[in-house]
PDB file of N, CA and C in Angstrom:
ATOM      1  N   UNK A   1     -59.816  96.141-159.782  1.00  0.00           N
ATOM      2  CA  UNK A   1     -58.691  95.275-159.503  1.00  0.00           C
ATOM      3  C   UNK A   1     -59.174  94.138-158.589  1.00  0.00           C
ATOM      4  N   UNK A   2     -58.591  92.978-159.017  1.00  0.00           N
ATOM      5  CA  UNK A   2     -59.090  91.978-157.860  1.00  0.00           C
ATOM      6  C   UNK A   2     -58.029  91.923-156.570  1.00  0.00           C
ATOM      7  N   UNK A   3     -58.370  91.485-156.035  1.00  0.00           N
ATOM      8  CA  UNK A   3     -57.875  90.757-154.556  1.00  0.00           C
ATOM      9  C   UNK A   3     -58.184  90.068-153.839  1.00  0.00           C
ATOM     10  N   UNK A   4     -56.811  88.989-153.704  1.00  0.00           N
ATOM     11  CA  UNK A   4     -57.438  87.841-153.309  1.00  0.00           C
ATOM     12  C   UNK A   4     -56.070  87.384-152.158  1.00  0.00           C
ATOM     13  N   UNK A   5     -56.324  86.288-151.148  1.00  0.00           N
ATOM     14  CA  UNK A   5     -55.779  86.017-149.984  1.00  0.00           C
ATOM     15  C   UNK A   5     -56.071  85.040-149.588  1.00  0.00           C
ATOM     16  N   UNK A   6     -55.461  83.978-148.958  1.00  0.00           N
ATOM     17  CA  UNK A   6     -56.055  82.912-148.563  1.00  0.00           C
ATOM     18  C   UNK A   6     -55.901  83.136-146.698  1.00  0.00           C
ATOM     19  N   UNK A   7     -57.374  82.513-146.711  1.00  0.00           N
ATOM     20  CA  UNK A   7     -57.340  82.642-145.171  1.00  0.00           C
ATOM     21  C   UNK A   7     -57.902  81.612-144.703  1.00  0.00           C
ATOM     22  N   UNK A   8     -57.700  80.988-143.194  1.00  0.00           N
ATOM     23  CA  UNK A   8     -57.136  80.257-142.389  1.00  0.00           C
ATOM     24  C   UNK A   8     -58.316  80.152-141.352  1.00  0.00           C
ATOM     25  N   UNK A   9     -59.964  79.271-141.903  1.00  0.00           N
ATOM     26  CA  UNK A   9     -60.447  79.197-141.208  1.00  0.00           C
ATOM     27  C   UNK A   9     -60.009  77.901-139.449  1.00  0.00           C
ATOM     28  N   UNK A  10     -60.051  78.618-138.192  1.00  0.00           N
ATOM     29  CA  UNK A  10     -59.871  77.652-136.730  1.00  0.00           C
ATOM     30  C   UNK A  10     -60.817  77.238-136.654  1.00  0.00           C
ATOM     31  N   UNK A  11     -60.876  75.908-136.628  1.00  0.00           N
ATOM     32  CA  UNK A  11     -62.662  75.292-135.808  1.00  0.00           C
ATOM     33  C   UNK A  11     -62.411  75.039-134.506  1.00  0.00           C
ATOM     34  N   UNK A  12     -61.418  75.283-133.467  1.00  0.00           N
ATOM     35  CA  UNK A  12     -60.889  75.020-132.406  1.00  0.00           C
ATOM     36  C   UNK A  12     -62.385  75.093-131.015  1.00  0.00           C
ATOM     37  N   UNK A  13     -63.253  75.969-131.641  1.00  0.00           N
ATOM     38  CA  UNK A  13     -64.377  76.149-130.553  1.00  0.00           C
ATOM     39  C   UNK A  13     -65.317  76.125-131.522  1.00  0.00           C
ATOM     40  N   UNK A  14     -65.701  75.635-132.697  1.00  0.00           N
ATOM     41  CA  UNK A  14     -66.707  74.806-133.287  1.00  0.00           C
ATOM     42  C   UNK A  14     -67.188  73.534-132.989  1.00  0.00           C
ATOM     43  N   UNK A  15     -68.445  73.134-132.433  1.00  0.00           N
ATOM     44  CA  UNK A  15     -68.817  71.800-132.441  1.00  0.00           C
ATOM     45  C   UNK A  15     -70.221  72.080-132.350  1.00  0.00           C
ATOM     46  N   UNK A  16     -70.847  71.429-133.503  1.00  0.00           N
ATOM     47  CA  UNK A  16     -72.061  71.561-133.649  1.00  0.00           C
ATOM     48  C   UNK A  16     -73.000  70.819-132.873  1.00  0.00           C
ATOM     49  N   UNK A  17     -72.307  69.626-131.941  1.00  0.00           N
ATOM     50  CA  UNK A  17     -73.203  68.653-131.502  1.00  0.00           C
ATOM     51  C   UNK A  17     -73.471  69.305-129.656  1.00  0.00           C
ATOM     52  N   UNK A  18     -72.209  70.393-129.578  1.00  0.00           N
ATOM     53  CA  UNK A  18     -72.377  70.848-128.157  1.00  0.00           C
ATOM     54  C   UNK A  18     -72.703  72.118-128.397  1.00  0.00           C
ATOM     55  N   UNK A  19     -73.591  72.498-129.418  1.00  0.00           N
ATOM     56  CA  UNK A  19     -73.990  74.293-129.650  1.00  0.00           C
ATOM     57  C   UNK A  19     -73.074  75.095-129.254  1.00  0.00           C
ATOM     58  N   UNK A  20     -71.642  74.901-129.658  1.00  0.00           N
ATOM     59  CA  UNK A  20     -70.595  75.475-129.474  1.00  0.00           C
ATOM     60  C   UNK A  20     -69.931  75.965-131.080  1.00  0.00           C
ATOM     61  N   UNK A  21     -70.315  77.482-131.116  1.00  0.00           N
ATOM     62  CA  UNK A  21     -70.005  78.249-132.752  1.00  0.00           C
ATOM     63  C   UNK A  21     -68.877  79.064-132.199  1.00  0.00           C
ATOM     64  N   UNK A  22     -67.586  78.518-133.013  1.00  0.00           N
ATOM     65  CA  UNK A  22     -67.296  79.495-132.945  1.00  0.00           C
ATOM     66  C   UNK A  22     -65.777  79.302-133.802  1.00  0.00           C
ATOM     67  N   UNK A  23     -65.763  80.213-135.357  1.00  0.00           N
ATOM     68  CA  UNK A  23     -64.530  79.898-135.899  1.00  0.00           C
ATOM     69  C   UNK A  23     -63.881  80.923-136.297  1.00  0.00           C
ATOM     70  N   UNK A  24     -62.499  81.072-135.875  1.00  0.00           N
ATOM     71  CA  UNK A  24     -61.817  82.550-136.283  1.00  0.00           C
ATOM     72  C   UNK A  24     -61.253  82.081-137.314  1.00  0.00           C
ATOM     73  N   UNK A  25     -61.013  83.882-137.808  1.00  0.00           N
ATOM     74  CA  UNK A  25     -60.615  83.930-138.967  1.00  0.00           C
ATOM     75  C   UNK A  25     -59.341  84.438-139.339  1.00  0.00           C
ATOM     76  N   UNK A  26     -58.184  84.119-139.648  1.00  0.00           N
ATOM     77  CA  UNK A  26     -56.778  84.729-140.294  1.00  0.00           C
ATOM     78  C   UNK A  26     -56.637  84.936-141.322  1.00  0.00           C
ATOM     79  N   UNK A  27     -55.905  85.985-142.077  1.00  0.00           N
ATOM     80  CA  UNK A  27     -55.247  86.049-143.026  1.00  0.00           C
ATOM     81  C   UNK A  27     -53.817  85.876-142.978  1.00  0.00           C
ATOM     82  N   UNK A  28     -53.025  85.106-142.843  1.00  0.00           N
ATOM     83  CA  UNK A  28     -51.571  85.038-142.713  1.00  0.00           C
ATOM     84  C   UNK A  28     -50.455  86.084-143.455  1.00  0.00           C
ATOM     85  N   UNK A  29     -51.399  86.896-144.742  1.00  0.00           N
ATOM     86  CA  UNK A  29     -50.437  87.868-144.950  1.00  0.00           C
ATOM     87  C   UNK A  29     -50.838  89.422-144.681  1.00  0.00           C
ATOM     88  N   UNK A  30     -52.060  88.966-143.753  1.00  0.00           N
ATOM     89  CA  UNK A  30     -52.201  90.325-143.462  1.00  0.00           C
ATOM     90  C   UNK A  30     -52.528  90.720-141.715  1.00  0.00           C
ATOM     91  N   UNK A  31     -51.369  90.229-140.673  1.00  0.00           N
ATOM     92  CA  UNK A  31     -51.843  90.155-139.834  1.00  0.00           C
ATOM     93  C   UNK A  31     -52.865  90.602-138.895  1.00  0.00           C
ATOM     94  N   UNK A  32     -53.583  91.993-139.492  1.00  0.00           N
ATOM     95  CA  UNK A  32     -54.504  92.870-138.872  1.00  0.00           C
ATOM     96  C   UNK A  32     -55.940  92.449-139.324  1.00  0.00           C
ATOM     97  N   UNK A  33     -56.189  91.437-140.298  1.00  0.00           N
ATOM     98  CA  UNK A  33     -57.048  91.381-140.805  1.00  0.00           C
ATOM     99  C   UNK A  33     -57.111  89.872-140.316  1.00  0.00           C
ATOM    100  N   UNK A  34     -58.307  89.712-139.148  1.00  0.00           N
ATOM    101  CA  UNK A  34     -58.840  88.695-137.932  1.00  0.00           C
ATOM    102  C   UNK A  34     -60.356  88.994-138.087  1.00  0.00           C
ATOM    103  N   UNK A  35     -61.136  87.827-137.657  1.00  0.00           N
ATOM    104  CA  UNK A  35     -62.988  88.423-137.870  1.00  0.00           C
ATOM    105  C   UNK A  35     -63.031  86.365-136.874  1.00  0.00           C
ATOM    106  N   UNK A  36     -64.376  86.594-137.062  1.00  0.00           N
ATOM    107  CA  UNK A  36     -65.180  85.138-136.568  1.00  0.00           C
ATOM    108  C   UNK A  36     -66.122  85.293-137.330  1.00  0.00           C
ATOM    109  N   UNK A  37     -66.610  84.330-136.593  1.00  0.00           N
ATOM    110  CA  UNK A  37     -68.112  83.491-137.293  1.00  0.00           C
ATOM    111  C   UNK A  37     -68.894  82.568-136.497  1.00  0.00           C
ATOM    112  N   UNK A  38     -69.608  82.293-136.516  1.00  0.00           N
ATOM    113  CA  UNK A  38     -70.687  81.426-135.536  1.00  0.00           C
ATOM    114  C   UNK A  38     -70.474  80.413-136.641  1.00  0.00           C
ATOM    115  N   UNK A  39     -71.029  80.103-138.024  1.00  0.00           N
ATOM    116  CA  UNK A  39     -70.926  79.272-138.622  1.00  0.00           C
ATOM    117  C   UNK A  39     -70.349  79.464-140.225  1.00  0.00           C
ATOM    118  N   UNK A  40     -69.727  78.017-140.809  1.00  0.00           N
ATOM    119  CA  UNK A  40     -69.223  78.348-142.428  1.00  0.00           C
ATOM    120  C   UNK A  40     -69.455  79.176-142.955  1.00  0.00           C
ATOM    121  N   UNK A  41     -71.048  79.281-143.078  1.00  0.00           N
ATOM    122  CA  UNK A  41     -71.425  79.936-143.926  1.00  0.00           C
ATOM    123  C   UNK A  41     -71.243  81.661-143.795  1.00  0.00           C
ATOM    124  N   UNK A  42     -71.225  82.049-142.758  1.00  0.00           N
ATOM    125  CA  UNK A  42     -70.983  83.327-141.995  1.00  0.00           C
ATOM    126  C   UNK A  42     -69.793  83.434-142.051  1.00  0.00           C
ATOM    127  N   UNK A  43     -68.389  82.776-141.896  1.00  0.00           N
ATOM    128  CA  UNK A  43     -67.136  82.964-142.489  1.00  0.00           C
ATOM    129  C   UNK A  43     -66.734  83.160-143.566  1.00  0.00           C
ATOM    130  N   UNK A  44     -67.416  82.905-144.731  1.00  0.00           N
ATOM    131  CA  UNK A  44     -66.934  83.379-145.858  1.00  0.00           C
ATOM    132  C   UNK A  44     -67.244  84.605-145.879  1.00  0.00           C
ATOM    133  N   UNK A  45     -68.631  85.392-145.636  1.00  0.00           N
ATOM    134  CA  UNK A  45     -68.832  86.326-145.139  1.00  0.00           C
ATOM    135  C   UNK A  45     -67.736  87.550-144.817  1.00  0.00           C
ATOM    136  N   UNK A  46     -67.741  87.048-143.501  1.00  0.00           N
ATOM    137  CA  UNK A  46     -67.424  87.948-142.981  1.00  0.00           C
ATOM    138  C   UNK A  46     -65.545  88.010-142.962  1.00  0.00           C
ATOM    139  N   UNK A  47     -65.212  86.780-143.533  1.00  0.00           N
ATOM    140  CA  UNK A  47     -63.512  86.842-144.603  1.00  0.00           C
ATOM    141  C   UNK A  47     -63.798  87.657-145.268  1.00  0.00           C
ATOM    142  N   UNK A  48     -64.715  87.648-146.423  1.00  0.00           N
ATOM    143  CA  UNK A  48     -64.405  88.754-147.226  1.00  0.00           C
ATOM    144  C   UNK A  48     -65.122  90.085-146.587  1.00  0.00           C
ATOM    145  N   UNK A  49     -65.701  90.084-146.188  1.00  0.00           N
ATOM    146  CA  UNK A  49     -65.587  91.721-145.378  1.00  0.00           C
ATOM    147  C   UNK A  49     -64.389  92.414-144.843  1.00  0.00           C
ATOM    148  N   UNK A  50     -63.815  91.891-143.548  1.00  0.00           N
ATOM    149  CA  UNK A  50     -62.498  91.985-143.087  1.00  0.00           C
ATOM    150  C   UNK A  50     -61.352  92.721-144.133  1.00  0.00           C
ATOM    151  N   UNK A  51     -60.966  91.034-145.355  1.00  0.00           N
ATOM    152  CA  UNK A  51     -60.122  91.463-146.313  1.00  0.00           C
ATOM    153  C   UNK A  51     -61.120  92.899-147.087  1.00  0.00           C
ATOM    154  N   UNK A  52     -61.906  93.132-147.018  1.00  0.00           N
ATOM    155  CA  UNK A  52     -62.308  94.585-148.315  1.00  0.00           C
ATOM    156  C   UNK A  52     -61.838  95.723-147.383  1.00  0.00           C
ATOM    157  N   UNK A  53     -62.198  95.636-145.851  1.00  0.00           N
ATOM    158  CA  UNK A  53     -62.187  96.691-145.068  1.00  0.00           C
ATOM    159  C   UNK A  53     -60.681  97.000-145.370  1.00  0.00           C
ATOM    160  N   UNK A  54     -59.795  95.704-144.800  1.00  0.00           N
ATOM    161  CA  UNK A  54     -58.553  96.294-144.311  1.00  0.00           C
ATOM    162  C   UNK A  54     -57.874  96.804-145.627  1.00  0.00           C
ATOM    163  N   UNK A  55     -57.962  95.681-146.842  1.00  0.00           N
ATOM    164  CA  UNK A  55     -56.897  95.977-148.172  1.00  0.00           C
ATOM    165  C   UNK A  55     -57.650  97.466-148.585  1.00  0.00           C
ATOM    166  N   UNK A  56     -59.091  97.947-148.274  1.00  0.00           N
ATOM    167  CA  UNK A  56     -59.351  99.182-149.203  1.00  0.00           C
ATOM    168  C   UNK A  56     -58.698 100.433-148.341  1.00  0.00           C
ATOM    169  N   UNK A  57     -58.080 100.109-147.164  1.00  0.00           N
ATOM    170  CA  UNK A  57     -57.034 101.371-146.561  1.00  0.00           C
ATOM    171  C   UNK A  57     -56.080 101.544-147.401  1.00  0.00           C
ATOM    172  N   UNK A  58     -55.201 100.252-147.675  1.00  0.00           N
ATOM    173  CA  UNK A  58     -54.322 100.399-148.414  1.00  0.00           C
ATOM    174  C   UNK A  58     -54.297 100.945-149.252  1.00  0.00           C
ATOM    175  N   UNK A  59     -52.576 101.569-149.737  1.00  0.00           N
ATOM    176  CA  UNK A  59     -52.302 101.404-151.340  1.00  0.00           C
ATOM    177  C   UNK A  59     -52.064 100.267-151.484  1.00  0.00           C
ATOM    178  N   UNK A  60     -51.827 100.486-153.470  1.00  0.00           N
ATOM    179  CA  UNK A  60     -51.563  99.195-153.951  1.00  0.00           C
ATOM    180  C   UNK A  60     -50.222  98.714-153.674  1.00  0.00           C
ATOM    181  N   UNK A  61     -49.316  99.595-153.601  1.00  0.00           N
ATOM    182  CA  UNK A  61     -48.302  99.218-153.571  1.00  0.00           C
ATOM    183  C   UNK A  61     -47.785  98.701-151.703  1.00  0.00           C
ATOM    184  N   UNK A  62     -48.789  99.097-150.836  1.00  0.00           N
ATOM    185  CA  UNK A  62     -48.480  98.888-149.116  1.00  0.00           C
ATOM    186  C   UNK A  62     -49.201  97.439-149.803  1.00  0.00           C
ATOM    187  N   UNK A  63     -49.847  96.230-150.302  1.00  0.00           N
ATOM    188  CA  UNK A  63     -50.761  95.307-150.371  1.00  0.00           C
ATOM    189  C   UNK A  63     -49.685  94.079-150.266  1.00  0.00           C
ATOM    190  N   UNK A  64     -49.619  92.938-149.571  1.00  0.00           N
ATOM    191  CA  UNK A  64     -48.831  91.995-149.371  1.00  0.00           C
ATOM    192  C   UNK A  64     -48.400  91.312-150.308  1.00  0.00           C
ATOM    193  N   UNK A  65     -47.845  90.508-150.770  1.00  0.00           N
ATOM    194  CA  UNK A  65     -47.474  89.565-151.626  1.00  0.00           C
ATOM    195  C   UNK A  65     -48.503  88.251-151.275  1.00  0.00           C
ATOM    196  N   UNK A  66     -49.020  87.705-151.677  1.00  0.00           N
ATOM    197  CA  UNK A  66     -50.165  86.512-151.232  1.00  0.00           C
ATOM    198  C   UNK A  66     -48.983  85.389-151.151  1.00  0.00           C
ATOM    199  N   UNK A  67     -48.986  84.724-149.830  1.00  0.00           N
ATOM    200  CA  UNK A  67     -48.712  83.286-149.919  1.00  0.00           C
ATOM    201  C   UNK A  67     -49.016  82.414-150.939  1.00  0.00           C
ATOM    202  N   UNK A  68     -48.172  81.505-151.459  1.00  0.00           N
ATOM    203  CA  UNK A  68     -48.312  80.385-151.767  1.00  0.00           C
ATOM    204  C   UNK A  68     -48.906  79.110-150.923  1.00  0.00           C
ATOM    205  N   UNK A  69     -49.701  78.480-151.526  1.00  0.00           N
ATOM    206  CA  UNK A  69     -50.602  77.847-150.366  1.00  0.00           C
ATOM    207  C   UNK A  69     -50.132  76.664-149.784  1.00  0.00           C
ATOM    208  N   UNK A  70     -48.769  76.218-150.805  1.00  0.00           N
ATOM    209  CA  UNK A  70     -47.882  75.535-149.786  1.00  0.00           C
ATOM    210  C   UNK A  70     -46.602  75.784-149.212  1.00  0.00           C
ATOM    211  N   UNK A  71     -46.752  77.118-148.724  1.00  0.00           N
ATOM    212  CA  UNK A  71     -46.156  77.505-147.945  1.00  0.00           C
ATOM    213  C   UNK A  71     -46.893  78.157-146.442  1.00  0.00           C
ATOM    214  N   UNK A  72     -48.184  77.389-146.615  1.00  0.00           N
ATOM    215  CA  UNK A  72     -48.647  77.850-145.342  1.00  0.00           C
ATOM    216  C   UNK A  72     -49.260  76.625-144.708  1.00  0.00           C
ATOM    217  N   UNK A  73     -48.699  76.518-143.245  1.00  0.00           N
ATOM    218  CA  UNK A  73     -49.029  75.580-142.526  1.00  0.00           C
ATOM    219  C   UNK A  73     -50.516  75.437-141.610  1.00  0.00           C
ATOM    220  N   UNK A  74     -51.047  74.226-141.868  1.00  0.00           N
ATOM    221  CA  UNK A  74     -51.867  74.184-141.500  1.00  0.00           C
ATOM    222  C   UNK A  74     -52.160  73.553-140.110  1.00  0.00           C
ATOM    223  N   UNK A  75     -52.580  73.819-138.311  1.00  0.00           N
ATOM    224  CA  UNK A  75     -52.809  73.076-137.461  1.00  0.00           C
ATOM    225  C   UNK A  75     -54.072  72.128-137.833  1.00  0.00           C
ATOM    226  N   UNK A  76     -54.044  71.169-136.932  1.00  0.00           N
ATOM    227  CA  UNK A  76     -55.224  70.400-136.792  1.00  0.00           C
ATOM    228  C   UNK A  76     -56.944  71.792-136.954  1.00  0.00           C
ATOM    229  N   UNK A  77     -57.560  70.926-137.076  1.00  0.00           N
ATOM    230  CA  UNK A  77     -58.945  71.942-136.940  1.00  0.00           C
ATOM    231  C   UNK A  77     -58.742  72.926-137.669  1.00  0.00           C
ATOM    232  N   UNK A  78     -57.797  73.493-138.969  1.00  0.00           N
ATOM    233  CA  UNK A  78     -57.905  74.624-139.775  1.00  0.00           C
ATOM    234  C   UNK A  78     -58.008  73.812-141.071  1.00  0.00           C
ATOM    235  N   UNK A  79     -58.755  74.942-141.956  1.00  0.00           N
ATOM    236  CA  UNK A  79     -58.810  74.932-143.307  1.00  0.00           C
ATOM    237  C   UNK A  79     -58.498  76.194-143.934  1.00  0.00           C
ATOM    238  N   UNK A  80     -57.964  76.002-144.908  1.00  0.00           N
ATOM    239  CA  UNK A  80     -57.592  77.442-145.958  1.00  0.00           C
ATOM    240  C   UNK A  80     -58.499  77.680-146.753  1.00  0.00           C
ATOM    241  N   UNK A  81     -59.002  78.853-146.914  1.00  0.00           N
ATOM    242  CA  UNK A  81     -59.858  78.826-148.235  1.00  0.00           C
ATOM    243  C   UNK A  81     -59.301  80.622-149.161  1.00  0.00           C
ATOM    244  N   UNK A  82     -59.587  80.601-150.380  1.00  0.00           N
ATOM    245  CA  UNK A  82     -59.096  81.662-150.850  1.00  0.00           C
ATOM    246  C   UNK A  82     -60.023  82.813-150.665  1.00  0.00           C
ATOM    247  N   UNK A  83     -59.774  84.050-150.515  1.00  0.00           N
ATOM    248  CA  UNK A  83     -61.091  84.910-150.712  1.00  0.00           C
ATOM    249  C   UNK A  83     -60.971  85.769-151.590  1.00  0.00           C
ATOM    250  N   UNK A  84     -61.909  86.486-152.183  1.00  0.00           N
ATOM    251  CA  UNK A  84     -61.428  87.102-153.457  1.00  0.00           C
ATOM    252  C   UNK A  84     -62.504  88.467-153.008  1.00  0.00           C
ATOM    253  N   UNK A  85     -61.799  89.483-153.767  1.00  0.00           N
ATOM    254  CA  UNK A  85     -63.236  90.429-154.102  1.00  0.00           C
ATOM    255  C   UNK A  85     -62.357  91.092-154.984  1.00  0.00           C
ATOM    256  N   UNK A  86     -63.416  91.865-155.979  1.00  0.00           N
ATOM    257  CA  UNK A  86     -63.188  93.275-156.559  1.00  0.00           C
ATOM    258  C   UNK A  86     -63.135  94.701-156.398  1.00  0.00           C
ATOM    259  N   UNK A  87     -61.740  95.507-156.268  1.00  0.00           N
ATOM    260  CA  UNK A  87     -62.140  96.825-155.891  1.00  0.00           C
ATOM    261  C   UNK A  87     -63.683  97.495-156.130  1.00  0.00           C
ATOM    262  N   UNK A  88     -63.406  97.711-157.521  1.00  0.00           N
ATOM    263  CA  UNK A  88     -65.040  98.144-158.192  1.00  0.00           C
ATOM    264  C   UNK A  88     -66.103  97.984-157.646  1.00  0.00           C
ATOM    265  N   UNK A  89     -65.885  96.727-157.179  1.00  0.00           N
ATOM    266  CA  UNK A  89     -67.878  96.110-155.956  1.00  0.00           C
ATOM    267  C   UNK A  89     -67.981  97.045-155.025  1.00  0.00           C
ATOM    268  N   UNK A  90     -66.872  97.345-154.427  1.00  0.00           N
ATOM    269  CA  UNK A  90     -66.903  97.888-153.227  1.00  0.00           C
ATOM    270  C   UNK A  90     -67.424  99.386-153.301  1.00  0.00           C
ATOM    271  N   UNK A  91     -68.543  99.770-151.825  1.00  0.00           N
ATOM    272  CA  UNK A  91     -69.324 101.134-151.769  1.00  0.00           C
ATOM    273  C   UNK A  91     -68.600 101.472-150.815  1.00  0.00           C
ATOM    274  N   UNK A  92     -67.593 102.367-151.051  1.00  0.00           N
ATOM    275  CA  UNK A  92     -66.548 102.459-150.168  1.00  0.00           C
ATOM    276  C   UNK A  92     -67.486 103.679-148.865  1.00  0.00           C
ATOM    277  N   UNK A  93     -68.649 104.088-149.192  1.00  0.00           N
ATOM    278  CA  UNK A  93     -69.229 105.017-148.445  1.00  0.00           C
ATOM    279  C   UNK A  93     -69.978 104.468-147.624  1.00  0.00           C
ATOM    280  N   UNK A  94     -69.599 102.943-146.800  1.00  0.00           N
ATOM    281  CA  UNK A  94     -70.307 102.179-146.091  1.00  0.00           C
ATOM    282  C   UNK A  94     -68.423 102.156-145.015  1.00  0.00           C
ATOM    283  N   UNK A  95     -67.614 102.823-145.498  1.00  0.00           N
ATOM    284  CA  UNK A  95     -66.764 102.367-144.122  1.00  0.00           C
ATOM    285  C   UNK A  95     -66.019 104.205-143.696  1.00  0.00           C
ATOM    286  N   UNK A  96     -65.844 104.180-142.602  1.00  0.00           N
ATOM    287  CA  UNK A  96     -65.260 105.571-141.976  1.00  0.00           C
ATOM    288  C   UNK A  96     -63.994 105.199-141.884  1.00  0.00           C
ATOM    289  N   UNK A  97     -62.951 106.323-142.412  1.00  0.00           N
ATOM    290  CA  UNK A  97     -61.413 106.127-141.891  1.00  0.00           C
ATOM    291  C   UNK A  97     -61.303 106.943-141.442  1.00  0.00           C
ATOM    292  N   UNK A  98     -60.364 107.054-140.793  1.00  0.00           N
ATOM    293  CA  UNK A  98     -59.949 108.041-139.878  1.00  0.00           C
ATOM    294  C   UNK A  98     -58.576 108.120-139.706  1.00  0.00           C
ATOM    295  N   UNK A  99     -57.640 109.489-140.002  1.00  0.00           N
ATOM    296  CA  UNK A  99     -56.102 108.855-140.155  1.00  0.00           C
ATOM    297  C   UNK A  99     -55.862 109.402-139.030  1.00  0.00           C
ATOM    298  N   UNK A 100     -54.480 108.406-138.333  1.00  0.00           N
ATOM    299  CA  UNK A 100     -54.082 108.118-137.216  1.00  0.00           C
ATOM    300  C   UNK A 100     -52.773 108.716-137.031  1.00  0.00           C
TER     301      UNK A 100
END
């Protein structure tokens, strides 16, 4: 099954010219699912890590409804980007749950 989410890279403490990395990461429909990054390229990353960790707790049916992407507001210094993965990819014997 796929899954996909758009999330809400901050450059708010990014600036490359003052060696200052640093961009968080949101998912707006999944509020538990937050990560960073030092740089772009490491945010896509570690977006889709986050989204595999948190959505592979879930059921399908606990899984959000995805925003429409204009219905999500953007501040200064953010960009949206979509993230996608496939259940199937996932080696689910690389994460520990533990029920609470």
């Amino acid at each position: 099954m796929k899954i996909g989410y758009y999330a809400i890279f901050n450059y708010d403490d990014y600036d490359i010219n003052e060696e200052k990395y640093g961009i968080a990461i949101e998912f707006p429909d999944i509020p538990e699912c937050i990560s960073c990054a030092r740089s772009e390229e490491e945010s896509f990353l570690m977006a889709k890590e986050v989204l595999e960790f948190i959505t592979s707790q879930m059921k399908v049916y606990e899984l959000p409804k995805m925003s429409d992407l204009s219905e999500i507001t953007l501040k200064d210094n953010e960009k949206a980007f979509y993230i996608t993965y496939n259940t199937e990819d996932i080696d689910q014997s690389e994460f520990t749950f533990y029920d609470v």
